[in-house]
C-alpha atoms as a PDB file:
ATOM      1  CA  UNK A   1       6.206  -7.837 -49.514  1.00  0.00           C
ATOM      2  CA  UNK A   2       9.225  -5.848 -50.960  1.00  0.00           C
ATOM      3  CA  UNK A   3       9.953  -2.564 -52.133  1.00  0.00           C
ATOM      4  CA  UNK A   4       9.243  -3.930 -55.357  1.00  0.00           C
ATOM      5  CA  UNK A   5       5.957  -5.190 -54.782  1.00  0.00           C
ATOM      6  CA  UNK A   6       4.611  -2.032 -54.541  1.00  0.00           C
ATOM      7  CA  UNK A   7       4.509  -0.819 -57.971  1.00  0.00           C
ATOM      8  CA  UNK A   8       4.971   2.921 -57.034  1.00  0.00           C
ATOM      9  CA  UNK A   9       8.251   2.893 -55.491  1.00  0.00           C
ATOM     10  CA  UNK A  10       7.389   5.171 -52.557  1.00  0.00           C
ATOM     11  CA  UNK A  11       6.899   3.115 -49.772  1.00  0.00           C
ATOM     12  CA  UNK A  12      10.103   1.889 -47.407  1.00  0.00           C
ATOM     13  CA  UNK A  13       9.024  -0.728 -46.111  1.00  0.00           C
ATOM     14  CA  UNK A  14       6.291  -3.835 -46.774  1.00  0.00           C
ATOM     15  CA  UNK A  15       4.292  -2.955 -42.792  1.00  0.00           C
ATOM     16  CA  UNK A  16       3.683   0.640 -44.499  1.00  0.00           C
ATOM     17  CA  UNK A  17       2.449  -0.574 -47.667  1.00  0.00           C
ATOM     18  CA  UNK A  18       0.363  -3.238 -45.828  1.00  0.00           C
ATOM     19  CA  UNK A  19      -0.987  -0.511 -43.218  1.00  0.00           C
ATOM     20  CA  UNK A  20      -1.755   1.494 -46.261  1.00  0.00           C
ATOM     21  CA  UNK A  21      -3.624  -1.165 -48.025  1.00  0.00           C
ATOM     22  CA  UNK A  22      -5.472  -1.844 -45.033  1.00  0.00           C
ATOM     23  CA  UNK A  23      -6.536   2.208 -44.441  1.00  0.00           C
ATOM     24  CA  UNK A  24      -8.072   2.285 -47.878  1.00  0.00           C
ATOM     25  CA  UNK A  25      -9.821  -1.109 -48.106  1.00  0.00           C
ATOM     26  CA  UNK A  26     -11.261   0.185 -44.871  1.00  0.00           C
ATOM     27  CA  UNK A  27     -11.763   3.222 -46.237  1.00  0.00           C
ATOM     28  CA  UNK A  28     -14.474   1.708 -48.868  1.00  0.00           C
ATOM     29  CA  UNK A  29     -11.977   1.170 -51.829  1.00  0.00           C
ATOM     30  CA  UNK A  30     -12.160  -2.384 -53.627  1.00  0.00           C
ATOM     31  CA  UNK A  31      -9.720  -4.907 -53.422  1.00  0.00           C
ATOM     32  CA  UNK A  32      -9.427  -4.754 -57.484  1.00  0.00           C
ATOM     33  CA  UNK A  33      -9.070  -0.569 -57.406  1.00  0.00           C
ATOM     34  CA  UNK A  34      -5.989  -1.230 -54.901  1.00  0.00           C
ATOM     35  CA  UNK A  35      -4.410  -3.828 -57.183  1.00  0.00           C
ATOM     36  CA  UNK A  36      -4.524  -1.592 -60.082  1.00  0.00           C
ATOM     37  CA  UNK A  37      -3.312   1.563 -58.036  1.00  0.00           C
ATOM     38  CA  UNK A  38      -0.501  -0.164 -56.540  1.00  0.00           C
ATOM     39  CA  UNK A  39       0.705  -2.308 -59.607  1.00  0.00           C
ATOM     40  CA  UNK A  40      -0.182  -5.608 -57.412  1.00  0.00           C
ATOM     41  CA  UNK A  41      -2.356  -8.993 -58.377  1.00  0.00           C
ATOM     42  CA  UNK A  42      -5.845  -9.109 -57.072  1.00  0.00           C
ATOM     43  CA  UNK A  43      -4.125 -12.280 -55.045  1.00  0.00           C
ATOM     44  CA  UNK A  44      -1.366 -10.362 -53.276  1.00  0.00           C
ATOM     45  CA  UNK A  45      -3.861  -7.662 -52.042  1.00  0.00           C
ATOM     46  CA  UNK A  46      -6.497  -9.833 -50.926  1.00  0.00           C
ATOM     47  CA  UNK A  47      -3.757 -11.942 -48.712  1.00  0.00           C
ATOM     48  CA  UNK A  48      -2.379  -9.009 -47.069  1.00  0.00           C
ATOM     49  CA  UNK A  49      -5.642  -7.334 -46.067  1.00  0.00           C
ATOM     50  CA  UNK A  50      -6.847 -11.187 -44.763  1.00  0.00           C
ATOM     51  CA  UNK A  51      -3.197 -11.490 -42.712  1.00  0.00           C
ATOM     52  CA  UNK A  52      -3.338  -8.332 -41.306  1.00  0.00           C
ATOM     53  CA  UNK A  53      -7.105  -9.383 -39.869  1.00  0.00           C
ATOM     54  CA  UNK A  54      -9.864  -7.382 -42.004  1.00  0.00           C
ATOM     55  CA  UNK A  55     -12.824  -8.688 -42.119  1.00  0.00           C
ATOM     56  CA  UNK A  56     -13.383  -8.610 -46.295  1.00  0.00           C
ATOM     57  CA  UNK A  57     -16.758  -7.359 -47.719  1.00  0.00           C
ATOM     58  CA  UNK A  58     -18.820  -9.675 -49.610  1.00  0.00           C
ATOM     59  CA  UNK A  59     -18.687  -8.986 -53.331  1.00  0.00           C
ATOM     60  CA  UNK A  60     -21.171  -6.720 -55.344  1.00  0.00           C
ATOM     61  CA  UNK A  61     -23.035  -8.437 -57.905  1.00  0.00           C
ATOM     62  CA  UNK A  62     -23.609  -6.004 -60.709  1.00  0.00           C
ATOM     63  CA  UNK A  63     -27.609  -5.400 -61.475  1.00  0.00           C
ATOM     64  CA  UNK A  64     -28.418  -5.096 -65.010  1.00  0.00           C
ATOM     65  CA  UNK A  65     -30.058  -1.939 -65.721  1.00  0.00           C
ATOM     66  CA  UNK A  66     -33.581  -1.616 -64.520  1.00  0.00           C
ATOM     67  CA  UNK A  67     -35.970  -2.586 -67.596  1.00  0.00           C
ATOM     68  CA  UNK A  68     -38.819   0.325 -68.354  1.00  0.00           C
ATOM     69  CA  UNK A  69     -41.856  -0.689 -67.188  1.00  0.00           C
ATOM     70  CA  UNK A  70     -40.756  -3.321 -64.318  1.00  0.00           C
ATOM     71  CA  UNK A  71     -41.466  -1.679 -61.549  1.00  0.00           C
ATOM     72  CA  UNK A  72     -45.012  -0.544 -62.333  1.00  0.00           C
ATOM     73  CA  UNK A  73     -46.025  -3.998 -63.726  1.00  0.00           C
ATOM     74  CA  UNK A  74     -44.782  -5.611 -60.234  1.00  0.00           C
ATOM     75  CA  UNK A  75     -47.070  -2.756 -58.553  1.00  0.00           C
ATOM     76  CA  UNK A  76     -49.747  -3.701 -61.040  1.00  0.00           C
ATOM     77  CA  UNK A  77     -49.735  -7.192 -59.981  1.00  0.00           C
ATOM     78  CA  UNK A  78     -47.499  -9.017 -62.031  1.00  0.00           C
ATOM     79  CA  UNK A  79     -45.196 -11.708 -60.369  1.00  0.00           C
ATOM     80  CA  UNK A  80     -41.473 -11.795 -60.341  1.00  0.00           C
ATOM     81  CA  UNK A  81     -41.409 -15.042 -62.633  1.00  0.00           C
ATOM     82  CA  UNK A  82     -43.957 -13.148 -65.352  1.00  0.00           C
ATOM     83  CA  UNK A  83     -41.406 -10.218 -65.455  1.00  0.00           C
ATOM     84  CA  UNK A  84     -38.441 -12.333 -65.516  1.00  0.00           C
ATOM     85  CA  UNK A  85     -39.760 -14.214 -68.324  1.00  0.00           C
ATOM     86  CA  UNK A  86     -40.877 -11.222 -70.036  1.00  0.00           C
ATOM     87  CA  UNK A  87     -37.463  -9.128 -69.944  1.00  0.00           C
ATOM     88  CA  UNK A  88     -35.442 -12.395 -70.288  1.00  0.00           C
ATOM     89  CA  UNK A  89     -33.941 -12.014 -67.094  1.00  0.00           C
ATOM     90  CA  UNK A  90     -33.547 -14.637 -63.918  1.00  0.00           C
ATOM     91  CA  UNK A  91     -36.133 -14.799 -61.062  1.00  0.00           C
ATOM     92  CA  UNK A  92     -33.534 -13.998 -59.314  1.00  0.00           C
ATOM     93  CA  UNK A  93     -31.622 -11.066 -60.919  1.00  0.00           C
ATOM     94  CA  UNK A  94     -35.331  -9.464 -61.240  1.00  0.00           C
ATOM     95  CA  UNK A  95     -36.022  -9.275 -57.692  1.00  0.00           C
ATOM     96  CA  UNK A  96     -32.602  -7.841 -56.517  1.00  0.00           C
ATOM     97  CA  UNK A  97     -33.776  -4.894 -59.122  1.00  0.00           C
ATOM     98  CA  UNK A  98     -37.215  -4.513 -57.925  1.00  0.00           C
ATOM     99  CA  UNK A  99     -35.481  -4.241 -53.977  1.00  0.00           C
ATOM    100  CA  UNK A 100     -32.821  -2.014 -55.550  1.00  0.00           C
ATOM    101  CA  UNK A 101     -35.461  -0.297 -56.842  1.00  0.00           C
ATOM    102  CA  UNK A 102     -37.179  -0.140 -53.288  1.00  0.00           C
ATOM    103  CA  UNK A 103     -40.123  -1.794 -53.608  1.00  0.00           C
ATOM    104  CA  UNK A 104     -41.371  -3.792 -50.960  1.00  0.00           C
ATOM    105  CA  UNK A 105     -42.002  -7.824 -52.355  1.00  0.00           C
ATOM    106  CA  UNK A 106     -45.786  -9.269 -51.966  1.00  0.00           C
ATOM    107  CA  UNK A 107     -45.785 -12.172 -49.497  1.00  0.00           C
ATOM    108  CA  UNK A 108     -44.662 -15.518 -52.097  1.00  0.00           C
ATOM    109  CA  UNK A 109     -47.952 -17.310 -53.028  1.00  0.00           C
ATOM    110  CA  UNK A 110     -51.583 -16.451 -53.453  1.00  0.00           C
ATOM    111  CA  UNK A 111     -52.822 -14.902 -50.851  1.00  0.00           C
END
C-alpha cells in the first residue's frame, strides 16, 4: 500500500496504515466504515486485514423491523410459518426476529 492509498495523507508508511486498519477492525469497526474513512475499496481493506492474519467477523444480516403483534402471536401459539405468511416475511427472516426479540422457540413439530 502507498502513501496514496490512504486517502488521508497522514500516514508514512503502508505497515502503519495496515497496523491501523487492523486496531480498529479489532476494535469493532466494519470493514465498509474503514473503507469510507480511509478513502479505500471495500477490496483493499478486506485484503490487508486477511494478510496481516485477523480472523474476519461473519457479516450482519440486517432484520427487518419487528412487525406489531409478532411476538405475542408466537407466545399465543402461532407457528413461525403462520406469522411468516401473515407479515409476508420468510420462515426464516421471522425467526431470527422472534430470537432477536428473545424469545425462546417451541421444540419444531407437534408435541
Amino acid at each position: 500500500m502507498t502513501e496514496e492509498d490512504d486517502g488521508a495523507g497522514e500516514h508514512t508508511d503502508a505497515g502503519s496504515l495496515d497496523a491501523e486498519l487492523v486496531r480498529h477492525y479489532n476494535d469493532g469497526e466494519t470493514i465498509e466504515n474503514l473503507a469510507k474513512h480511509y478513502a479505500l475499496s471495500y477490496r483493499k481493506v478486506r485484503t490487508v486485514l486477511l494478510a496481516a492474519g485477523v480472523t474476519l467477523r461473519p457479516p450482519k444480516i440486517p432484520l427487518p423491523p419487528t412487525p406489531p403483534g409478532l411476538v405475542n402471536a408466537y407466545l399465543a401459539g402461532r407457528s413461525i410459518r403462520q406469522l411468516a405468511a401473515i407479515h409476508g416475511m420468510s420462515y426464516d427472516q421471522t425467526r431470527r426476529v422472534l430470537l432477536a426479540e428473545g424469545v425462546v422457540l417451541r421444540p419444531r413439530g407437534r408435541q
